[in-house]
Protein backbone atom coordinates (compact mmCIF):
# COMPACT_ATOMS: atom_id res chain seq x y z
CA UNK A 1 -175.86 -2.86 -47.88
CA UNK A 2 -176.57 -0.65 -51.00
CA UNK A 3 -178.98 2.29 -50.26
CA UNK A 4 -181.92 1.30 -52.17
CA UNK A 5 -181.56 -1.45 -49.68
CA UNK A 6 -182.06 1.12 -46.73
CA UNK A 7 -184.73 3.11 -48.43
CA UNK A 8 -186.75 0.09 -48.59
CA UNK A 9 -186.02 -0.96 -45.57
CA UNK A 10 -186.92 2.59 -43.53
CA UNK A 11 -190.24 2.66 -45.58
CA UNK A 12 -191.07 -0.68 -44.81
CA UNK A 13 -190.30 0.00 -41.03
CA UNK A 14 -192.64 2.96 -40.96
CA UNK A 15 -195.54 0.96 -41.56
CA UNK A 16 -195.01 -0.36 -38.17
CA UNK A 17 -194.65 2.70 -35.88
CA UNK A 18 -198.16 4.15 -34.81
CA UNK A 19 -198.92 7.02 -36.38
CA UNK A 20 -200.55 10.20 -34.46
CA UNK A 21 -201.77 13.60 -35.69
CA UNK A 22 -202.73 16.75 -33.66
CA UNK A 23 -206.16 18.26 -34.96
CA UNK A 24 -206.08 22.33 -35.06
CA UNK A 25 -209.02 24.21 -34.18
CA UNK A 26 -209.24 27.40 -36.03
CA UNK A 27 -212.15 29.82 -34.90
CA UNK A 28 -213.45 31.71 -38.31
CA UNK A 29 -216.28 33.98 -36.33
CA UNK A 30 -219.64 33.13 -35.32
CA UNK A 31 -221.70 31.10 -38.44
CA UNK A 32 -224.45 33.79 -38.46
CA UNK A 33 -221.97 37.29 -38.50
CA UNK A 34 -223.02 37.87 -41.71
CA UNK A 35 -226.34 36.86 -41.73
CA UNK A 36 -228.42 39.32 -43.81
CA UNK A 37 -225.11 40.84 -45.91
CA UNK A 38 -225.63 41.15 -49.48
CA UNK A 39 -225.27 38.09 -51.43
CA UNK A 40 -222.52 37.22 -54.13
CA UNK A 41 -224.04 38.23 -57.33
CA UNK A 42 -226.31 41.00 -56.28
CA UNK A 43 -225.92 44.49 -58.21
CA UNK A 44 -224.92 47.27 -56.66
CA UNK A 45 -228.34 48.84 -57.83
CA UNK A 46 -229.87 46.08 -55.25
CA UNK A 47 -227.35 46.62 -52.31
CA UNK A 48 -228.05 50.15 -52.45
CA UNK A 49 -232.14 50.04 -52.53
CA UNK A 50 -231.94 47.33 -49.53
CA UNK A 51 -228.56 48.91 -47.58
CA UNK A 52 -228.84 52.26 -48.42
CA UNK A 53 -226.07 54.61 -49.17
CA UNK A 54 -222.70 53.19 -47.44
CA UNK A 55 -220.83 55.25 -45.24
CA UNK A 56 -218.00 55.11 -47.39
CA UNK A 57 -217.07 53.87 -50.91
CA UNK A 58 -213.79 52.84 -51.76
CA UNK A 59 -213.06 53.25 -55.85
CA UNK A 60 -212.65 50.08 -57.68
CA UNK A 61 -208.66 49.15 -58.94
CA UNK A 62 -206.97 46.42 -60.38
CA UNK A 63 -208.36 44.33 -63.29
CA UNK A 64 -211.01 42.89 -62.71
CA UNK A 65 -211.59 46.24 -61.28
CA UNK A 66 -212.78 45.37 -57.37
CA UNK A 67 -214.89 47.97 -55.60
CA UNK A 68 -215.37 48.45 -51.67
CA UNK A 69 -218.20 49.80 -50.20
CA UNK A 70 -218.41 50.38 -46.31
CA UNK A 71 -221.44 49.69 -43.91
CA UNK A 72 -221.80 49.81 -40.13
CA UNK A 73 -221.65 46.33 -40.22
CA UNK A 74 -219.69 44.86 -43.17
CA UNK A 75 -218.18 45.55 -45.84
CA UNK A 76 -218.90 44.58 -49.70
CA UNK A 77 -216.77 44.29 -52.15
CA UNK A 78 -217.77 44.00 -55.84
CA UNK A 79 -216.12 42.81 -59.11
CA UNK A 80 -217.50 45.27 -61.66
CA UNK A 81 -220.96 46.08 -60.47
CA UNK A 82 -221.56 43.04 -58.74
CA UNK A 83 -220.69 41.73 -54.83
CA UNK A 84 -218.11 39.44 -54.72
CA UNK A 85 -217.59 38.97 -51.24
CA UNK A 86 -219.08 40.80 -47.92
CA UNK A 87 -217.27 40.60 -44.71
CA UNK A 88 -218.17 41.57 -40.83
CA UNK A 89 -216.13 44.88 -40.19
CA UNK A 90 -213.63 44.58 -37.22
CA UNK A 91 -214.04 47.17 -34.67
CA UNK A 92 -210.75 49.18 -34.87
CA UNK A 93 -208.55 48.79 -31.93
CA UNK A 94 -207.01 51.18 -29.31
């Protein structure tokens, strides 16, 4: 029997084994953590007049130069002078 034979011939047989999948749970955080962060495309003018001054700011590098600053609660992270992203701080651990 020549292989293309077999090739065909495994393929074929797949068709008529059952086929089963496992579906993965993956917990990203509770939908509301960030509820009330700044939103993507706000200034940094705006984050500080609502926010306040963060605890800590974290000078921009790279190119597109990307920015931290630190709150309590989150932290946001701007491309230029604008938020790119905020995310829920983690508590540090022990």
């Amino acid at each position: 029997m020549n292989t293309l034979a077999i090739v065909l011939l495994l393929f074929g047989l797949g068709g008529l084994l059952p086929a089963t999948a496992e579906v993965l749970t993956i917990p990203l955080g509770a939908a509301d953590a960030l509820q009330g962060a700044p939103a993507r495309g706000a200034s940094m003018e705006a984050v500080r007049a609502h926010w306040g001054e963060p605890t800590a700011i974290i000078p921009a590098v790279g190119e597109p130069p990307i920015s931290r600053w630190h709150y309590p609660q989150f932290t946001v992270y701007f491309e230029h002078q604008h938020v790119l992203h905020a995310a829920k701080r983690r508590l540090a651990t022990p």
